[in-house]
Each structure stands twice: as structure tokens, then as C-alpha cells.
PDB file of N, CA and C in Angstrom:
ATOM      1  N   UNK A   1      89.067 273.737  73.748  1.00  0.00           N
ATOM      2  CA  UNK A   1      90.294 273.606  74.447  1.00  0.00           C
ATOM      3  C   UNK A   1      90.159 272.476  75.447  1.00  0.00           C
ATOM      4  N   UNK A   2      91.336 271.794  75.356  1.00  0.00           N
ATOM      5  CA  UNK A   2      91.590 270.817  76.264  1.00  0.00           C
ATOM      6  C   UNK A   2      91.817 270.775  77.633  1.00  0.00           C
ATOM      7  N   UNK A   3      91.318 270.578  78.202  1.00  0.00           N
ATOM      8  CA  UNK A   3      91.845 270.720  80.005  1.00  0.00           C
ATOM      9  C   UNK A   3      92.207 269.628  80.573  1.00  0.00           C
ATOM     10  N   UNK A   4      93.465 269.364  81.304  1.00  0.00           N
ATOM     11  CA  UNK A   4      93.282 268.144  82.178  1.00  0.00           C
ATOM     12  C   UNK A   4      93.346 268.486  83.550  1.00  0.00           C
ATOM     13  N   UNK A   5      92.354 268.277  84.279  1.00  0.00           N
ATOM     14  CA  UNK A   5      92.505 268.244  85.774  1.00  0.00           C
ATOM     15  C   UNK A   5      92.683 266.990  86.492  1.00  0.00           C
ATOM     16  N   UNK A   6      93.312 267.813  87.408  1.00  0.00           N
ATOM     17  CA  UNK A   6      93.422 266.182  88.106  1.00  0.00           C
ATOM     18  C   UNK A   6      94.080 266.476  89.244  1.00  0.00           C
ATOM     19  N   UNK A   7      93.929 265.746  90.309  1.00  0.00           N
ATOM     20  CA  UNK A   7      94.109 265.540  92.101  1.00  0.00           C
ATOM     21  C   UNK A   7      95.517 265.134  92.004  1.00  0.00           C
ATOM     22  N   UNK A   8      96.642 266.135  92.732  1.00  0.00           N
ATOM     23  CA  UNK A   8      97.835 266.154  93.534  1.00  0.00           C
ATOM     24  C   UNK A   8      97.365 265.245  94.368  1.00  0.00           C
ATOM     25  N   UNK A   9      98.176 264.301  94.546  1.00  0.00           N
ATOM     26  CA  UNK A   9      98.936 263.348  95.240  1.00  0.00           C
ATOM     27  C   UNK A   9     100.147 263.271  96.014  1.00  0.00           C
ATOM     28  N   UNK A  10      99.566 263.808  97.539  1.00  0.00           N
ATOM     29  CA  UNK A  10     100.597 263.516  98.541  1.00  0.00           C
ATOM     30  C   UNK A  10     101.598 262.636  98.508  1.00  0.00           C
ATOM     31  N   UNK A  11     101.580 261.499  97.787  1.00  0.00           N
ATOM     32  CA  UNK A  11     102.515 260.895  98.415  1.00  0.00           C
ATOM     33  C   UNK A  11     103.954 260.579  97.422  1.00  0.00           C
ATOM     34  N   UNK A  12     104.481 261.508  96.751  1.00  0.00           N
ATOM     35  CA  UNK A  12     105.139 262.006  95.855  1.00  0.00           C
ATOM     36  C   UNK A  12     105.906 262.663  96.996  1.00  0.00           C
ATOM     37  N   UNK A  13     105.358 263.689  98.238  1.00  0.00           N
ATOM     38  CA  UNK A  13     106.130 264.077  98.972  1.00  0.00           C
ATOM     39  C   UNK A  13     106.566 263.552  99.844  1.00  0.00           C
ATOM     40  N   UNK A  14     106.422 262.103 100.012  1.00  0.00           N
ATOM     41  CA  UNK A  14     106.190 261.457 101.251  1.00  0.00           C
ATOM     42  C   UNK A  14     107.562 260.613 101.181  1.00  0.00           C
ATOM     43  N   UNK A  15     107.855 260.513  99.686  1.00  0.00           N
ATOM     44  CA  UNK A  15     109.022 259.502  99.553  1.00  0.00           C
ATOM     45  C   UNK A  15     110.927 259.276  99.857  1.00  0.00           C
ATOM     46  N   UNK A  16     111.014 261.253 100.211  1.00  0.00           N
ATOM     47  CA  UNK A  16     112.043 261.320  99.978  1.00  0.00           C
ATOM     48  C   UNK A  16     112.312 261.352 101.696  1.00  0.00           C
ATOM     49  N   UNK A  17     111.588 261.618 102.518  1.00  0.00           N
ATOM     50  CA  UNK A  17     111.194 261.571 104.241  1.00  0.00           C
ATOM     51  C   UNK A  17     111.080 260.013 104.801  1.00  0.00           C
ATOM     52  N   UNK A  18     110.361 259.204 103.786  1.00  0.00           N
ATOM     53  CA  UNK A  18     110.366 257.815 104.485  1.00  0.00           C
ATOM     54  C   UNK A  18     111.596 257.285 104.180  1.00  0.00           C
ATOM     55  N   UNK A  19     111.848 257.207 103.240  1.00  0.00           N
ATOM     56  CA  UNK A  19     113.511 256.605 102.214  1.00  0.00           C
ATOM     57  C   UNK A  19     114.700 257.321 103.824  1.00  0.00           C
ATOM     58  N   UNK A  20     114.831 258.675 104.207  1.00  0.00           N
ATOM     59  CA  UNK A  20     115.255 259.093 105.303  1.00  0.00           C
ATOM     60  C   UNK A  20     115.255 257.939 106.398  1.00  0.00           C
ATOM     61  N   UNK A  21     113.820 258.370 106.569  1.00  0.00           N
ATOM     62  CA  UNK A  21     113.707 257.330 107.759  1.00  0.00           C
ATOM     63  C   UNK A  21     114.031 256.148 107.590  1.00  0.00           C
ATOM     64  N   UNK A  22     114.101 255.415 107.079  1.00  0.00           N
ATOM     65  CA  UNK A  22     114.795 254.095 106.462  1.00  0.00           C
ATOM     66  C   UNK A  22     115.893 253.580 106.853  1.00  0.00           C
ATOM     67  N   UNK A  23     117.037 254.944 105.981  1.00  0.00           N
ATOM     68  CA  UNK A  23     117.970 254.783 106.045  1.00  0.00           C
ATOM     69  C   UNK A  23     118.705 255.118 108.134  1.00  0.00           C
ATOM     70  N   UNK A  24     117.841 256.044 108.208  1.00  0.00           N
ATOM     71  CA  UNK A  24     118.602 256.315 109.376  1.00  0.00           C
ATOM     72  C   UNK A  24     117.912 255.149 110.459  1.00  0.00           C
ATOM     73  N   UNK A  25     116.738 254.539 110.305  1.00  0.00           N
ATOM     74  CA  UNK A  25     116.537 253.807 110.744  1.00  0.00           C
ATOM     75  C   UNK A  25     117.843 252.192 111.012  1.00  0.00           C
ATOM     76  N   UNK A  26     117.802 251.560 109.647  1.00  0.00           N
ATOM     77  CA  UNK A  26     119.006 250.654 109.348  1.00  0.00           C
ATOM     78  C   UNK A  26     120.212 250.940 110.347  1.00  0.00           C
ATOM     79  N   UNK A  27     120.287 252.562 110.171  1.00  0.00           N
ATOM     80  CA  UNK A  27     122.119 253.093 110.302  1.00  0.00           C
ATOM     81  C   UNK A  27     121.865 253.080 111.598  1.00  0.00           C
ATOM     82  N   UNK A  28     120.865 253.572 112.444  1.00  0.00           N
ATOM     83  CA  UNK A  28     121.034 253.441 113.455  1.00  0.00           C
ATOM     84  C   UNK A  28     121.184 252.215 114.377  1.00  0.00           C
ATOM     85  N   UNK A  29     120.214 250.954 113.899  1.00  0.00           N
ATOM     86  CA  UNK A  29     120.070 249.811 114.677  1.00  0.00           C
ATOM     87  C   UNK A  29     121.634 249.281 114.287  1.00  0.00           C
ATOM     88  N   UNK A  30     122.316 249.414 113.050  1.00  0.00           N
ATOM     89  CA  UNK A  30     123.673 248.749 113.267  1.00  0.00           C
ATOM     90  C   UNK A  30     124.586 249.829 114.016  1.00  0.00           C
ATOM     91  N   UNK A  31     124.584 251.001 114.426  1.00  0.00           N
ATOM     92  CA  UNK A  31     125.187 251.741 115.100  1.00  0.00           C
ATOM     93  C   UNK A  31     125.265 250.918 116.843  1.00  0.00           C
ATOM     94  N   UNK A  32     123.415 250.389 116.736  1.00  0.00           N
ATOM     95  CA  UNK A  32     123.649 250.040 117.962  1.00  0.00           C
ATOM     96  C   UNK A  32     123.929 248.181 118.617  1.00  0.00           C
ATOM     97  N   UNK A  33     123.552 247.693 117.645  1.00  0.00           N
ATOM     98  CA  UNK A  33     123.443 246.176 117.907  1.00  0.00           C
ATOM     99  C   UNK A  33     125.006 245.818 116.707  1.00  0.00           C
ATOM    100  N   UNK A  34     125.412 246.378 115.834  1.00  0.00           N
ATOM    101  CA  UNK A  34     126.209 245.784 114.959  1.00  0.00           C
ATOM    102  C   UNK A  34     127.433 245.429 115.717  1.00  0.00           C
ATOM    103  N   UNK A  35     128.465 244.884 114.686  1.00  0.00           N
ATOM    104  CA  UNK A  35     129.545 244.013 115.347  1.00  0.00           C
ATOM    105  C   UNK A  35     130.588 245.303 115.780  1.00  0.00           C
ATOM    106  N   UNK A  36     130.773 246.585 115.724  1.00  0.00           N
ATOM    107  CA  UNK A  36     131.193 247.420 116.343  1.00  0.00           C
ATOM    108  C   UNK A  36     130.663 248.486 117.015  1.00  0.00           C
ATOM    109  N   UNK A  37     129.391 248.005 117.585  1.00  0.00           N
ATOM    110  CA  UNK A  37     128.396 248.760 117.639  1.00  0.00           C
ATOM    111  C   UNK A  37     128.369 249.004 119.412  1.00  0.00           C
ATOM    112  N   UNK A  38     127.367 250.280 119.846  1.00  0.00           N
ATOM    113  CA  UNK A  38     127.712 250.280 120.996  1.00  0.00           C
ATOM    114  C   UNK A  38     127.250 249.018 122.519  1.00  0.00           C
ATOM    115  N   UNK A  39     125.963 248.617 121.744  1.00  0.00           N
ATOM    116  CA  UNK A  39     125.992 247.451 122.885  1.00  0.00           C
ATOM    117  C   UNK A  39     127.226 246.287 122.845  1.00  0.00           C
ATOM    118  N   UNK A  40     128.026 246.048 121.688  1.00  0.00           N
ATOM    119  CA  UNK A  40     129.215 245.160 121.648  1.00  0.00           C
ATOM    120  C   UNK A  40     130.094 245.931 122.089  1.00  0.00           C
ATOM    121  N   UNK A  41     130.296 247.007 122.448  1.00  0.00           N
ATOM    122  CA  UNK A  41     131.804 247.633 123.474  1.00  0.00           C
ATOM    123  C   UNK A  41     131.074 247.268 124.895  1.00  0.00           C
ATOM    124  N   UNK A  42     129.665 247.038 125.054  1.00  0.00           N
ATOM    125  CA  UNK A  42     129.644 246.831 126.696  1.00  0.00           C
ATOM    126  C   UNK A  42     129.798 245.541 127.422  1.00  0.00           C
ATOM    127  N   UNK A  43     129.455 244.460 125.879  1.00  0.00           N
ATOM    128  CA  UNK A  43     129.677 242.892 125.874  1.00  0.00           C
ATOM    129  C   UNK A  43     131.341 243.030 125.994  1.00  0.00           C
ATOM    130  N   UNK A  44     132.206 243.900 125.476  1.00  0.00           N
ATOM    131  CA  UNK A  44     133.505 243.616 125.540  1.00  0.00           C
ATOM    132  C   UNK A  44     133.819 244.167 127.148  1.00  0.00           C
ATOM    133  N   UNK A  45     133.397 245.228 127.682  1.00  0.00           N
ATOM    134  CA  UNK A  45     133.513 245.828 129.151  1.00  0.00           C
ATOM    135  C   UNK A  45     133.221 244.227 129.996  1.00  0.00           C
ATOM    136  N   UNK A  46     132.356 243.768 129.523  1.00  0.00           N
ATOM    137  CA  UNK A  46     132.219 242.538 131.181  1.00  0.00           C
ATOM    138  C   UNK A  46     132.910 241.931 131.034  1.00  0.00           C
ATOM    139  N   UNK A  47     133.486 241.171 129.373  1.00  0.00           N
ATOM    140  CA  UNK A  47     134.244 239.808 128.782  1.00  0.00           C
ATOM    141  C   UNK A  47     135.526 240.506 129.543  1.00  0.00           C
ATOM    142  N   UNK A  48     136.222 241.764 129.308  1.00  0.00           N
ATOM    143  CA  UNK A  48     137.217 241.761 129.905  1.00  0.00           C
ATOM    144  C   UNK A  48     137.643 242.191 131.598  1.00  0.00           C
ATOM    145  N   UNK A  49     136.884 242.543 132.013  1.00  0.00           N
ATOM    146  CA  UNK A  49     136.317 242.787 133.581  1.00  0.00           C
ATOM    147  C   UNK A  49     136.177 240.879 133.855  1.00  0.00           C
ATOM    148  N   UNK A  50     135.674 240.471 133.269  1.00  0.00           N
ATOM    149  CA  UNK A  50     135.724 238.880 133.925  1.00  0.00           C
ATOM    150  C   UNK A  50     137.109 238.153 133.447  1.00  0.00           C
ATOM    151  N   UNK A  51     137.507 238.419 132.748  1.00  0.00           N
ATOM    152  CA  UNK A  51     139.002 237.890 132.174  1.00  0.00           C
ATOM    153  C   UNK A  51     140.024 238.633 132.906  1.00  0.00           C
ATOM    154  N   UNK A  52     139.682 240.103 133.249  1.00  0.00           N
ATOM    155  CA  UNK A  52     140.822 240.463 134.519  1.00  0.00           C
ATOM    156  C   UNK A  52     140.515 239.570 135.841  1.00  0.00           C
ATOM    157  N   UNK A  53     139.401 239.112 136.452  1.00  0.00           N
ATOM    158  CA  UNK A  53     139.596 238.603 137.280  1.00  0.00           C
ATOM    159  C   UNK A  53     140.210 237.341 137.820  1.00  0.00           C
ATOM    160  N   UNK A  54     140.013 236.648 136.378  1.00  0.00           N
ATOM    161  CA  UNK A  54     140.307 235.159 136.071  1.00  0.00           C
ATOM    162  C   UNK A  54     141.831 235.702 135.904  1.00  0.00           C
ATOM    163  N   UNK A  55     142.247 236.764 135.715  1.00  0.00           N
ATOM    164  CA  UNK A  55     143.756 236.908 135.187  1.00  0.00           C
ATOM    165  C   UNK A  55     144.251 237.389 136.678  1.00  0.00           C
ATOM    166  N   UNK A  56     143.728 237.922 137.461  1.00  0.00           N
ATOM    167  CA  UNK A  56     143.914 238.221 138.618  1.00  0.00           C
ATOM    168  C   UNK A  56     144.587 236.925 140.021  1.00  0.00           C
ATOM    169  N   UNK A  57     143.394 235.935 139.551  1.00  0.00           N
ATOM    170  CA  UNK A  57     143.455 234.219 140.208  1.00  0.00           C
ATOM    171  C   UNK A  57     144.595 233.863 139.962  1.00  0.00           C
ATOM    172  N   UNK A  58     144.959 233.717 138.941  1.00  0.00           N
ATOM    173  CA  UNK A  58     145.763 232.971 138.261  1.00  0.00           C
ATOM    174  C   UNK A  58     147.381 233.547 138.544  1.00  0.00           C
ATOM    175  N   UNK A  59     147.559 234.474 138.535  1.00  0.00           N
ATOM    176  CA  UNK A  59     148.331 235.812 139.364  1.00  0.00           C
ATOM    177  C   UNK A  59     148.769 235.318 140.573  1.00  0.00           C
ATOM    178  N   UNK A  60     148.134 234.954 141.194  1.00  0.00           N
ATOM    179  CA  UNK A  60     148.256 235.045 142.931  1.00  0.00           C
ATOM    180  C   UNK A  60     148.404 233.563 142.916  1.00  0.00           C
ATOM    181  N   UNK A  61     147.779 232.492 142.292  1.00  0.00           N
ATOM    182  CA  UNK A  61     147.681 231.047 142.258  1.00  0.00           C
ATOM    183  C   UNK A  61     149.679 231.255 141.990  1.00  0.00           C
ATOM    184  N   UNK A  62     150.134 231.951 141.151  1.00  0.00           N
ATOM    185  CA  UNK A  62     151.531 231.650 140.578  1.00  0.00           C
ATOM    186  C   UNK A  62     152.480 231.916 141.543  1.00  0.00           C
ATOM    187  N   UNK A  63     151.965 232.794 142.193  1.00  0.00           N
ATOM    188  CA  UNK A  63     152.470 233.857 143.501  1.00  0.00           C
ATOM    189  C   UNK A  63     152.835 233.118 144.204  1.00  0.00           C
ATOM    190  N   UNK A  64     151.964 232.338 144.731  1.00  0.00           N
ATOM    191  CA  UNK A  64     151.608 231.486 145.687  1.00  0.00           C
ATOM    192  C   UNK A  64     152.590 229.888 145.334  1.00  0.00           C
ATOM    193  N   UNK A  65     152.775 229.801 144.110  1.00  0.00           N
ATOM    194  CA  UNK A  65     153.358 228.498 143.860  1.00  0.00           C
ATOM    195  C   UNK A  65     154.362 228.958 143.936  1.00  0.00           C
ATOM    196  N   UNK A  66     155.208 230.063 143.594  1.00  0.00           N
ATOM    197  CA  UNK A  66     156.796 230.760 143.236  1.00  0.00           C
ATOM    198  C   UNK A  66     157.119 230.699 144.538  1.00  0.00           C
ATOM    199  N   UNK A  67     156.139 230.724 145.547  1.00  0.00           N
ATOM    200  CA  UNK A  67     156.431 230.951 147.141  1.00  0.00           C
ATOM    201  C   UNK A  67     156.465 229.523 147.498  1.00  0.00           C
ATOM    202  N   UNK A  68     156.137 228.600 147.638  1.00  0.00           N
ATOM    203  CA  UNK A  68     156.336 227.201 147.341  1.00  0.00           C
ATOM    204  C   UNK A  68     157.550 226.532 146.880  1.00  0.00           C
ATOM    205  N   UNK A  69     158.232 227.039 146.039  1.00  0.00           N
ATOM    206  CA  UNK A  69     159.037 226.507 145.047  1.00  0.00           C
ATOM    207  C   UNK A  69     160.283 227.171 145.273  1.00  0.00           C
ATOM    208  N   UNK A  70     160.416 228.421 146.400  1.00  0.00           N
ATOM    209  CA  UNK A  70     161.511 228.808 146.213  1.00  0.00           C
ATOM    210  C   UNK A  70     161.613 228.482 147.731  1.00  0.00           C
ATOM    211  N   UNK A  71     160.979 227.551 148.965  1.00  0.00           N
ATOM    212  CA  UNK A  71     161.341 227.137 150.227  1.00  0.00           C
ATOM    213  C   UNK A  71     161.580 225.727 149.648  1.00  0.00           C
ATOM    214  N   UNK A  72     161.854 225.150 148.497  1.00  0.00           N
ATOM    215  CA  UNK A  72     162.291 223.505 148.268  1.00  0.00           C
ATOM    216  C   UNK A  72     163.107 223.751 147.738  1.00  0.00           C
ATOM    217  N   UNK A  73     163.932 224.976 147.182  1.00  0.00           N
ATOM    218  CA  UNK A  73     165.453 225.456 146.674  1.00  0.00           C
ATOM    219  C   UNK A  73     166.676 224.660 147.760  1.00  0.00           C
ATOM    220  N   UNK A  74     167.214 224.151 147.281  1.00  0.00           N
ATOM    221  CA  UNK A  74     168.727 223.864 147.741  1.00  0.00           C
ATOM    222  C   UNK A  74     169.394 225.033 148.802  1.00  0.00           C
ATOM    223  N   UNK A  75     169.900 224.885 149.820  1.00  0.00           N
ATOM    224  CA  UNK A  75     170.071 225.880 150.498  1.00  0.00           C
ATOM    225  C   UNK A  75     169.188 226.346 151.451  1.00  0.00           C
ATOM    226  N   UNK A  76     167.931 226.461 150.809  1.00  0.00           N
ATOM    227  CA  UNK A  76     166.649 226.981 151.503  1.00  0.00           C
ATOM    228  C   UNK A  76     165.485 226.288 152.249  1.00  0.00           C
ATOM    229  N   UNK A  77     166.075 224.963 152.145  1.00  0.00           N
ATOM    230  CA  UNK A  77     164.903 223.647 151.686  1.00  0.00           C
ATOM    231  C   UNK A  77     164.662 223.748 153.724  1.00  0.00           C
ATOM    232  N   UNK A  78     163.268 224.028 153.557  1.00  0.00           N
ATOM    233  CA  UNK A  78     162.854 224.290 155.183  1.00  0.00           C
ATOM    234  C   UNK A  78     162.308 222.368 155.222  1.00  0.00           C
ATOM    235  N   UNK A  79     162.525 222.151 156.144  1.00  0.00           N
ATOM    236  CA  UNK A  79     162.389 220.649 157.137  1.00  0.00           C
ATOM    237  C   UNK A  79     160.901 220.009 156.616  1.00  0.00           C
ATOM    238  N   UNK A  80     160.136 221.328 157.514  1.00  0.00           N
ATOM    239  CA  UNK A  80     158.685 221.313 157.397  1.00  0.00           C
ATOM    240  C   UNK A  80     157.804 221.009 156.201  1.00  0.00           C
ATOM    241  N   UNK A  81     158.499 221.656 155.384  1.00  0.00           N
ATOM    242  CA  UNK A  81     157.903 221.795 154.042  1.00  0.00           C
ATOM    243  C   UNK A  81     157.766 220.709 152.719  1.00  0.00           C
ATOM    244  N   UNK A  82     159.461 220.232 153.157  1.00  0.00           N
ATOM    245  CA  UNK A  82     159.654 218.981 152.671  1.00  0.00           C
ATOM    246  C   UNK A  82     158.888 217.627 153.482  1.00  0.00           C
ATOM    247  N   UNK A  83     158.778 217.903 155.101  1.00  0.00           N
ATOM    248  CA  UNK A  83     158.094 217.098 155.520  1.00  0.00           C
ATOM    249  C   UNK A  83     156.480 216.543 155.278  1.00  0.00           C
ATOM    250  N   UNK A  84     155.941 217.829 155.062  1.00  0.00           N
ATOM    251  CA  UNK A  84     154.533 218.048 154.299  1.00  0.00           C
ATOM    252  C   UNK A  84     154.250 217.998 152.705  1.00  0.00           C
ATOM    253  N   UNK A  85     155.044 217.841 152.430  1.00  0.00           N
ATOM    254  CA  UNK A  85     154.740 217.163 150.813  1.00  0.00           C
ATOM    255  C   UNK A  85     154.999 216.337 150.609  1.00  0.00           C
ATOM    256  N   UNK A  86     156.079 215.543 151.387  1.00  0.00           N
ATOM    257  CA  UNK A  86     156.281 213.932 151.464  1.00  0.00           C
ATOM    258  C   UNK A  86     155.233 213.438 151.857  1.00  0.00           C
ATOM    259  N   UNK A  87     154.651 213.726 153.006  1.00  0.00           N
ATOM    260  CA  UNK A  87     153.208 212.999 154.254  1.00  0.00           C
ATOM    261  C   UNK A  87     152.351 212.898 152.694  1.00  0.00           C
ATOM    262  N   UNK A  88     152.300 214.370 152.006  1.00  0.00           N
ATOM    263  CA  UNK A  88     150.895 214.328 151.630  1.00  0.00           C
ATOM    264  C   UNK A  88     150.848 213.706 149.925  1.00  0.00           C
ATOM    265  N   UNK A  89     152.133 213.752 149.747  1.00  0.00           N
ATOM    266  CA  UNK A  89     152.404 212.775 148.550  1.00  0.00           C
ATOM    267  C   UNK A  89     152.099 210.924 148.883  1.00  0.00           C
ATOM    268  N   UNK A  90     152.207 210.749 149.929  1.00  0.00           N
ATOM    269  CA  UNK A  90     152.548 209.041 150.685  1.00  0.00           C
ATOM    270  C   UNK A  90     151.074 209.189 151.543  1.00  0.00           C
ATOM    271  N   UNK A  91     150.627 209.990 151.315  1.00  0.00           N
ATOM    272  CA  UNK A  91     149.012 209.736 152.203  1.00  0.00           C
ATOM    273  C   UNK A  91     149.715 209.342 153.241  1.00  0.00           C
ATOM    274  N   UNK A  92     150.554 209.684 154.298  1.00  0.00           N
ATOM    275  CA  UNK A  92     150.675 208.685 156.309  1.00  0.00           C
ATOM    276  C   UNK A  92     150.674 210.015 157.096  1.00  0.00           C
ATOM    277  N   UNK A  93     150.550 209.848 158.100  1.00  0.00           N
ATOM    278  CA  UNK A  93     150.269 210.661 158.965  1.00  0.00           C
ATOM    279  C   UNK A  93     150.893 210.210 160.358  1.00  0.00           C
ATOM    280  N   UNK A  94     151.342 210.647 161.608  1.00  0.00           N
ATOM    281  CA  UNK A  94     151.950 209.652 162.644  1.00  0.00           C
ATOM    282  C   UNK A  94     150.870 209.648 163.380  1.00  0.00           C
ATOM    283  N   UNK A  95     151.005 208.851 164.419  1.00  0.00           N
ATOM    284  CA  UNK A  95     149.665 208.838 165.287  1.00  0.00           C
ATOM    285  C   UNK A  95     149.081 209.750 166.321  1.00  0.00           C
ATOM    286  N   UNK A  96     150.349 210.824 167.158  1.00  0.00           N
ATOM    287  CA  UNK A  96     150.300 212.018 167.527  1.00  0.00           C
ATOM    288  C   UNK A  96     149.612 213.182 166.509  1.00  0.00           C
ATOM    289  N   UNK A  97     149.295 213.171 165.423  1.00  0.00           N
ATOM    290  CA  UNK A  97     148.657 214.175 164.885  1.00  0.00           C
ATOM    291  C   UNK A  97     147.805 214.267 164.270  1.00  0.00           C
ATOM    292  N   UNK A  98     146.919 215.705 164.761  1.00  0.00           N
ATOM    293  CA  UNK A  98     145.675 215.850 164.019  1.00  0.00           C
ATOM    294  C   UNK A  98     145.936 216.116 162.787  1.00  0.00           C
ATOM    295  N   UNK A  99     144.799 215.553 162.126  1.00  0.00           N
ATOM    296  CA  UNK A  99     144.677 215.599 160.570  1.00  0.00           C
ATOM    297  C   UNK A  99     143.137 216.679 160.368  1.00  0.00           C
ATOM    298  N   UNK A 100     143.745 217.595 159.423  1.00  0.00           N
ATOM    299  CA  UNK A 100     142.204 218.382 158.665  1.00  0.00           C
ATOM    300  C   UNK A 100     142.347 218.074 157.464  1.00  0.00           C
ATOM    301  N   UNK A 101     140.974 217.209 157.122  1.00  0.00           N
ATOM    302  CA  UNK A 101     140.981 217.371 155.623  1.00  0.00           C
ATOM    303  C   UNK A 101     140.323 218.477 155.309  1.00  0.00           C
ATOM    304  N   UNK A 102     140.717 219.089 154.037  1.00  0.00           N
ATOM    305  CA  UNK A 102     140.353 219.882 153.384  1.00  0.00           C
ATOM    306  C   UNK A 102     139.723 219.321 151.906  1.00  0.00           C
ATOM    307  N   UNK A 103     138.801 220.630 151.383  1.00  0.00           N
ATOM    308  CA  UNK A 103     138.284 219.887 150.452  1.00  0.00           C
ATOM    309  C   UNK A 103     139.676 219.984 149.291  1.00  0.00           C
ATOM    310  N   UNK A 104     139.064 219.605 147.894  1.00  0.00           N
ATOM    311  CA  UNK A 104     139.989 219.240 146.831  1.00  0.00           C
ATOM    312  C   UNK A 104     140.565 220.589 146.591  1.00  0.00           C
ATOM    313  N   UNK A 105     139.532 221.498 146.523  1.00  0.00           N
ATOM    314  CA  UNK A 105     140.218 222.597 145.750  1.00  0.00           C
ATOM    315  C   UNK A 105     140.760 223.574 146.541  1.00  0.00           C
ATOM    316  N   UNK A 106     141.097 223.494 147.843  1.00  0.00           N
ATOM    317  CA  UNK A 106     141.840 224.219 148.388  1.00  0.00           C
ATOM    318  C   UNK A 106     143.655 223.762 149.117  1.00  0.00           C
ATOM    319  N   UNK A 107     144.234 224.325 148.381  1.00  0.00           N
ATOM    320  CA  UNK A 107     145.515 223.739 148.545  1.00  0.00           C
ATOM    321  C   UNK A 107     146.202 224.639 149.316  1.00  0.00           C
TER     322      UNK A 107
END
């Protein structure tokens, strides 16, 4: 009679646990780095936290011009105002007055 013996081999069991790990490995790193993934909702938290602020500037910059624009209205047109954008359109100044320059970007 014939016998065959022979040594079981672990790693028959090993395949269907690593293939696991694999997969959940993959699934997880695009869970976390992928293009809808959770570190890209926190890249979107600052992009729009910095775009509200820039949207915020820009807000008040308009604010600020609408307030401008409605003392050079007809009717409304204050002396001063027109006097100071003429001076500062014509660069003159009279000789009674102090002058502050300011830098460029503050208007």
C-alpha cells in the first residue's frame, strides 16, 4: 500500500487574511488621502476659511467705496470731498497745509 505523507503548509491559511489586509489597507489610505477623502475636507476647511476672509476684505473695501460714491451724488456732493479728490487727483496742496503721506495701499 501506498502512502503519501507530507507537511501542511501554513501558508494556504495565510492568504485569505493578507489579501484582507490589503484590501483594507488600499481602502483605507484612499479613505484618507484620496480626492474625497478626509484629509481633503480639511484642505477644503482652510481654502474656504481663507476665501471667507478675502471675501470678507473685499466686502468692506465695497462698503467703503459705496460710502464714497454716494457723498459725490448730485444733491449730496459735500465741498470737502470733492475738494480732496481734486487736490489728490492734481497732486497741489496750498501752502497753509499739512500734508501726510500715506503709504500706497492705504486709501
Amino acid at each position: 500500500m501506498w502512502t503519501r505523507q507530507h507537511k501542511q503548509r501554513n501558508t494556504g491559511r495565510l492568504i485569505i487574511p493578507s489579501l484582507c489586509v490589503a484590501f483594507l489597507a488600499y481602502f483605507g489610505f484612499h479613505a484618507y488621502h484620496g480626492e474625497f477623502g478626509i484629509y481633503s475636507k480639511y484642505r477644503l476647511e482652510a481654502q474656504t476659511a481663507e476665501l471667507q476672509g478675502e471675501l470678507d476684505a473685499v466686502k468692506a473695501r465695497r462698503v467703503e467705496l459705496e460710502r464714497r460714491v454716494r457723498l459725490m451724488h448730485d444733491g449730496t456732493l459735500e465741498k470737502d470731498m470733492l475738494d480732496e479728490q481734486a487736490r489728490r487727483a492734481l497732486n497741489v496742496s496750498q501752502a497753509d497745509e499739512i500734508t501726510i503721506m500715506l503709504p500706497a495701499s492705504v486709501k
